[in-house]
N, C-alpha and C. Protein backbone atom coordinates (compact mmCIF):
# COMPACT_ATOMS: atom_id res chain seq x y z
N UNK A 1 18.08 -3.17 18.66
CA UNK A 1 17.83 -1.76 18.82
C UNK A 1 17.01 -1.54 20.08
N UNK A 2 16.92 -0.43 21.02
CA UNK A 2 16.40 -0.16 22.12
C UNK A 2 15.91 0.84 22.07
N UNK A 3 14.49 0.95 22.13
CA UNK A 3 13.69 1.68 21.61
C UNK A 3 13.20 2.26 22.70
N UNK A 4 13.32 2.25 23.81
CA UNK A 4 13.41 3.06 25.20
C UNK A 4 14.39 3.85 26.03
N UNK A 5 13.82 4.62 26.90
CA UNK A 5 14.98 5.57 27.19
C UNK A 5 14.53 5.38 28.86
N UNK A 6 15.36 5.66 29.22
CA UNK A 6 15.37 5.68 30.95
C UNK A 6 15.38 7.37 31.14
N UNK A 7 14.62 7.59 32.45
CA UNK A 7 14.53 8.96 33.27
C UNK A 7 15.17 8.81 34.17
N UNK A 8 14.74 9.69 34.62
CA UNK A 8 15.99 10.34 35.69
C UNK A 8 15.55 9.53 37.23
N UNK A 9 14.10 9.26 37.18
CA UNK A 9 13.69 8.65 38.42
C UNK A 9 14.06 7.27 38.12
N UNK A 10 14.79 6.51 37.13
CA UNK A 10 15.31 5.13 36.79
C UNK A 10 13.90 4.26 36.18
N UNK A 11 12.86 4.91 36.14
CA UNK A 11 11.88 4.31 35.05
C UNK A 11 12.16 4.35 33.65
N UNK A 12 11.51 3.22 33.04
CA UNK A 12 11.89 3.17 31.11
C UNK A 12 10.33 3.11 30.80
N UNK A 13 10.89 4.18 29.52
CA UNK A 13 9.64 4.36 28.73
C UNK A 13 9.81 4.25 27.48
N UNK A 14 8.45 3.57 26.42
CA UNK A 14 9.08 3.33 25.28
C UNK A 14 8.47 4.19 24.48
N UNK A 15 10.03 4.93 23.37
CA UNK A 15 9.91 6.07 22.57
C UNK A 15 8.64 5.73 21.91
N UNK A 16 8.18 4.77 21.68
CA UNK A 16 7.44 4.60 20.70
C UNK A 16 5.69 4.74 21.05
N UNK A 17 4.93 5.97 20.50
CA UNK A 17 4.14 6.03 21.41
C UNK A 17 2.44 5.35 20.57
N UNK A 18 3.02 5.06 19.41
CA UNK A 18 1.76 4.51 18.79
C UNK A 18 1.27 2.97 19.06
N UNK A 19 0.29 2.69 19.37
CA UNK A 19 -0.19 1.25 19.72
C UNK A 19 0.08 -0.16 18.47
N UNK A 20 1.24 -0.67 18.31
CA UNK A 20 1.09 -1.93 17.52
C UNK A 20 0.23 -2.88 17.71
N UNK A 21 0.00 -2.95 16.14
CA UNK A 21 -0.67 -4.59 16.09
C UNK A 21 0.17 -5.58 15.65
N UNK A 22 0.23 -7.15 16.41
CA UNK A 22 0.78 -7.94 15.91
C UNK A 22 0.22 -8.23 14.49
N UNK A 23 0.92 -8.89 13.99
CA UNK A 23 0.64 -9.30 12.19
C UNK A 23 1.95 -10.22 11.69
N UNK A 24 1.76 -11.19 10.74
CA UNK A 24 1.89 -11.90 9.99
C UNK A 24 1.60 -11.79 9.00
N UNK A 25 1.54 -11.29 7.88
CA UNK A 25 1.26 -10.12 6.64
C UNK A 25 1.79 -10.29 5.61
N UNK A 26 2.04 -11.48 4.80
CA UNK A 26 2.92 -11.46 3.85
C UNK A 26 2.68 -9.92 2.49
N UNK A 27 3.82 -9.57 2.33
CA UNK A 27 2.91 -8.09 1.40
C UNK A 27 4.08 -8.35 0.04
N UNK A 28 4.11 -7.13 -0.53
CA UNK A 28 5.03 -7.46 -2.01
C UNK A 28 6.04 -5.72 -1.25
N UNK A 29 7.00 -5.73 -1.34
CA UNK A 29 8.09 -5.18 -0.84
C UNK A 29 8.52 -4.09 -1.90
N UNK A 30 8.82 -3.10 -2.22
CA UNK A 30 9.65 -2.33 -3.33
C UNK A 30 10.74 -1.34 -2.29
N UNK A 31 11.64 -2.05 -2.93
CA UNK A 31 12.84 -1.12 -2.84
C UNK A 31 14.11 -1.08 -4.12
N UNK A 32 15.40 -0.07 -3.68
CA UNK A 32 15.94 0.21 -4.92
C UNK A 32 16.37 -1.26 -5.07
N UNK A 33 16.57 -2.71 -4.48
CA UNK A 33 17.11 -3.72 -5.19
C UNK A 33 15.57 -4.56 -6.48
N UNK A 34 14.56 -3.84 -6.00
CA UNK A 34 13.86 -4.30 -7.10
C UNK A 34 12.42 -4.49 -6.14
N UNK A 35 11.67 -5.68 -6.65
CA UNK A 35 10.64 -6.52 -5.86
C UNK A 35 10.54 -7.80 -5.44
N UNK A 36 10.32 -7.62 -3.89
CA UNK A 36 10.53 -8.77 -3.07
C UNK A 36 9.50 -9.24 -2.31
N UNK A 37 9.46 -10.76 -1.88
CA UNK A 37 8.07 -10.81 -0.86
C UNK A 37 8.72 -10.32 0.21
N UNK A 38 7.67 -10.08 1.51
CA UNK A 38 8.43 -10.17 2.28
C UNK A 38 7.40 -9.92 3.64
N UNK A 39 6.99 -10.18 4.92
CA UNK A 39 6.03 -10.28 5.70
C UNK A 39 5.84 -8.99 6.95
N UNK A 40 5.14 -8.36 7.21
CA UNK A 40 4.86 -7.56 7.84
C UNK A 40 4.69 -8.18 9.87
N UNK A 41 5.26 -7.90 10.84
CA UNK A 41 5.46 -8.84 11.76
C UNK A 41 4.78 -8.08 12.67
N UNK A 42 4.69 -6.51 12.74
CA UNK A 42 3.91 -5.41 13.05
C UNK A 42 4.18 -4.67 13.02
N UNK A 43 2.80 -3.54 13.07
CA UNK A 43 2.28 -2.48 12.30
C UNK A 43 1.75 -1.36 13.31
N UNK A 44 1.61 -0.32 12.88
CA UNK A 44 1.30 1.01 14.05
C UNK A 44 0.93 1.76 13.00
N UNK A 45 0.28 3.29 13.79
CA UNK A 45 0.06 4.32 12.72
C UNK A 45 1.32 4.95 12.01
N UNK A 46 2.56 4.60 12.58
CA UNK A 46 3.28 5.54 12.28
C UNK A 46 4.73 4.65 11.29
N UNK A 47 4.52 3.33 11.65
CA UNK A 47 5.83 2.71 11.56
C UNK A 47 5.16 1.18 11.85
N UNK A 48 6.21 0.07 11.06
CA UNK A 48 6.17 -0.98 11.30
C UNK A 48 7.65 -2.06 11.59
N UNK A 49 6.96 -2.99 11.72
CA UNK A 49 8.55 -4.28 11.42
C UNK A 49 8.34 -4.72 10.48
N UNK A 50 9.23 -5.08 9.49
CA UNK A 50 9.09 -5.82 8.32
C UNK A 50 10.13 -6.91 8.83
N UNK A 51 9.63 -8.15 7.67
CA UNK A 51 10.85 -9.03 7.38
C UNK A 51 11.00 -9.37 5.62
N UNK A 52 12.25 -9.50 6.02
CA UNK A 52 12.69 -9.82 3.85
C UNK A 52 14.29 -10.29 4.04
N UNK A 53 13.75 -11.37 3.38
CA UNK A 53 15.05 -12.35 3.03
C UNK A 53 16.38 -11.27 2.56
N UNK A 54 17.21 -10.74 3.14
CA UNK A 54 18.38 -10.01 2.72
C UNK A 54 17.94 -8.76 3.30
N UNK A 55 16.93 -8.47 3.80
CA UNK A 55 17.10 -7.27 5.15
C UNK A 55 16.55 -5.87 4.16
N UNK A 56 17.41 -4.68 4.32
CA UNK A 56 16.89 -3.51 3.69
C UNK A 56 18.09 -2.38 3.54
N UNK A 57 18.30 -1.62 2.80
CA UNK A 57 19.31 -0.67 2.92
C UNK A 57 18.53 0.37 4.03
N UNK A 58 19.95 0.52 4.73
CA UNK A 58 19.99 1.35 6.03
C UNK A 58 19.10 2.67 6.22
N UNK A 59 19.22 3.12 4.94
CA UNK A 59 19.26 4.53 4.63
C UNK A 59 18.24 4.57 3.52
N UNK A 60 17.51 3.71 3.08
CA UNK A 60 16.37 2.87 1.81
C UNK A 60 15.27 3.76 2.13
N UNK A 61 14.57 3.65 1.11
CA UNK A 61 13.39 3.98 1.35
C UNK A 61 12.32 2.95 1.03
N UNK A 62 11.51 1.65 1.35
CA UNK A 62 10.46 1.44 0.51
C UNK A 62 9.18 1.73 0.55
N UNK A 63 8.35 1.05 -0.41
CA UNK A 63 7.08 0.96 -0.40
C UNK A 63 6.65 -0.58 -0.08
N UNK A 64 5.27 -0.50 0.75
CA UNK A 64 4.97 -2.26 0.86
C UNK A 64 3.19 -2.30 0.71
N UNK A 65 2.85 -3.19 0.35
CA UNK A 65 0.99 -3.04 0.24
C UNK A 65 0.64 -4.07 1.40
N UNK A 66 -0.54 -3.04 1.67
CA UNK A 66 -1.46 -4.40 2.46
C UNK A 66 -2.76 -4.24 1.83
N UNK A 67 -3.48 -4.99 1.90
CA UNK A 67 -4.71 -4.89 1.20
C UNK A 67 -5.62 -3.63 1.16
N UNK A 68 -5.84 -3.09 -0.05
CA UNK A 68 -6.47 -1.60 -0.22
C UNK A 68 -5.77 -0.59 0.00
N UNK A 69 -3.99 -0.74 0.57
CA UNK A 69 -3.56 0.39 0.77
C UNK A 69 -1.80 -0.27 0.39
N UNK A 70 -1.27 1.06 0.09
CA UNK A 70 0.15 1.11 -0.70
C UNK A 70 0.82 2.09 0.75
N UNK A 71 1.93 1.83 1.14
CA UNK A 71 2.58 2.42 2.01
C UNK A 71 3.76 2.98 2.10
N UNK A 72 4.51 3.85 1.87
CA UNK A 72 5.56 4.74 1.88
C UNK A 72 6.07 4.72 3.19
N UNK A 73 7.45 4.65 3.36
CA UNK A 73 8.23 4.19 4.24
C UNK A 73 9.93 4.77 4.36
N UNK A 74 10.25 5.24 5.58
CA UNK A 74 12.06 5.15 5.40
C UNK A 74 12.20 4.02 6.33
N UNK A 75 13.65 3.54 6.30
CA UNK A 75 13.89 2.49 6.89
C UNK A 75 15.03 3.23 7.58
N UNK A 76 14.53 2.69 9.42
CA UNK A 76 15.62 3.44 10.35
C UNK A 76 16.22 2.80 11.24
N UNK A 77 16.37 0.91 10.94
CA UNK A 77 16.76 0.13 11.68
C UNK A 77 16.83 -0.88 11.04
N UNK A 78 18.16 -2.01 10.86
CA UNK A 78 17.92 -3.07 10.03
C UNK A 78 18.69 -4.25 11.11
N UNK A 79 18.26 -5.35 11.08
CA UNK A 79 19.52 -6.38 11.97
C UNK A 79 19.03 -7.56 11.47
N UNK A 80 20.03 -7.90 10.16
CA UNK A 80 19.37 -8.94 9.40
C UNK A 80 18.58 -9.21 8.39
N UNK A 81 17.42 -9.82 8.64
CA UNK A 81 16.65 -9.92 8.05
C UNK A 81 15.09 -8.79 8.37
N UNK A 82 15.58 -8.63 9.65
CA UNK A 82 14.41 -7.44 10.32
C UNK A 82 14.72 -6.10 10.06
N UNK A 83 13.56 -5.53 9.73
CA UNK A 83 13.95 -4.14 9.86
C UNK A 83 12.68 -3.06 10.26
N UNK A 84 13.21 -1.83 10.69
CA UNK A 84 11.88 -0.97 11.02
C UNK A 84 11.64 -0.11 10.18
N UNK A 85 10.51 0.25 9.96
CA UNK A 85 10.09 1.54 8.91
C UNK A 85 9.21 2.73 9.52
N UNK A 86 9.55 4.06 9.16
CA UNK A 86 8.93 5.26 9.49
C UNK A 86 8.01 5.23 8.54
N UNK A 87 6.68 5.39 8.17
CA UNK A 87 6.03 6.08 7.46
C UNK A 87 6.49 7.14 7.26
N UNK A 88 5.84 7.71 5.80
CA UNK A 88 6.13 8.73 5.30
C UNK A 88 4.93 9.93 5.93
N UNK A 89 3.46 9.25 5.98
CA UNK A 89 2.12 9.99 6.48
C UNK A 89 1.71 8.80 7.61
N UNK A 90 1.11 9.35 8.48
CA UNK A 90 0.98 8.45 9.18
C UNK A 90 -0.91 7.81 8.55
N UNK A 91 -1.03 6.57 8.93
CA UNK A 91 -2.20 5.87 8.75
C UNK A 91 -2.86 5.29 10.01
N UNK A 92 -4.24 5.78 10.01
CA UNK A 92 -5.39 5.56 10.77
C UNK A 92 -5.18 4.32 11.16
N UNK A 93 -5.23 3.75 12.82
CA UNK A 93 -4.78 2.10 12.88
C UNK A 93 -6.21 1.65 12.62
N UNK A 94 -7.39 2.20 13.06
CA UNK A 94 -8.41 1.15 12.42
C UNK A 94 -8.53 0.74 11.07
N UNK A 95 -7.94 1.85 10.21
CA UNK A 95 -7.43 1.40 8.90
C UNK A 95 -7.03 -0.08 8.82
N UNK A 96 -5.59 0.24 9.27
CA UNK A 96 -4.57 -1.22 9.12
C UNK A 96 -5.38 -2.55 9.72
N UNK A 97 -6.27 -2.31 10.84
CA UNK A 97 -6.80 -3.47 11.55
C UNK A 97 -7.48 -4.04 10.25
N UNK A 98 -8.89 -3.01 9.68
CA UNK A 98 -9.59 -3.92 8.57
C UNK A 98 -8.88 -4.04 7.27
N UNK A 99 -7.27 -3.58 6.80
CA UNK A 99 -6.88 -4.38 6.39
C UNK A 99 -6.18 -5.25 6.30
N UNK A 100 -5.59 -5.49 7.47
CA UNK A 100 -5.14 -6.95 8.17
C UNK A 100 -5.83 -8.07 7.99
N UNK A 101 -6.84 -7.93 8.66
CA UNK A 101 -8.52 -8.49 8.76
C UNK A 101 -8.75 -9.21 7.23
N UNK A 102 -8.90 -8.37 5.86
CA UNK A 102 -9.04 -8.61 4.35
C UNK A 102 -8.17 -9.41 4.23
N UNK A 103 -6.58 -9.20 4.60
CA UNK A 103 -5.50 -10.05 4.11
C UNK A 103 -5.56 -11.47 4.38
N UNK A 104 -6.45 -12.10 5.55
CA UNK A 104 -6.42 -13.16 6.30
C UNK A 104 -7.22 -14.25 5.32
């Protein structure tokens, strides 16, 4: 997926304007096939990458935890085993940092 767009002066910029953190995150996964592990690869206020053995429905919605917090999600990109998620509200990144930080 290409998450940037080119202008007109031939510069690329990426749509994505919230600051990720890398992560390694194993979390517990819910979607409509049930509950799955599955690892968080990175995270933003608005959206993350997940990974899970058998990927995600296209059009899915899940939920995933990281420590102290439960997260609501659509899923708007899948290739594989990777996939991306919109939050539903967005979350404070110093949030996610200290609970990244707990998960370790």
């Amino acid at each position: 997926m290409n998450c940037s767009s080119s202008l007109a002066d031939g510069l690329t910029t990426d749509r994505r304007d919230a600051r990720r953190l890398k992560a390694f995150a194993p979390t517990r996964l819910v979607d409509i096939t049930g509950v799955r592990r599955a690892h968080v690869l990175n995270i933003s206020s608005t959206g993350a990458l997940l990974y899970c053995v058998g990927g995600a429905d296209p059009r899915g919605v899940v939920t995933f935890d990281l420590p102290g917090m439960s997260i609501n999600a659509a899923v708007q990109w899948v290739l594989a085993d990777r996939f991306g998620v919109k939050f539903s509200v967005a979350v404070d990144t110093r949030d996610l940092a200290t609970s990244l930080q707990q998960g370790q």
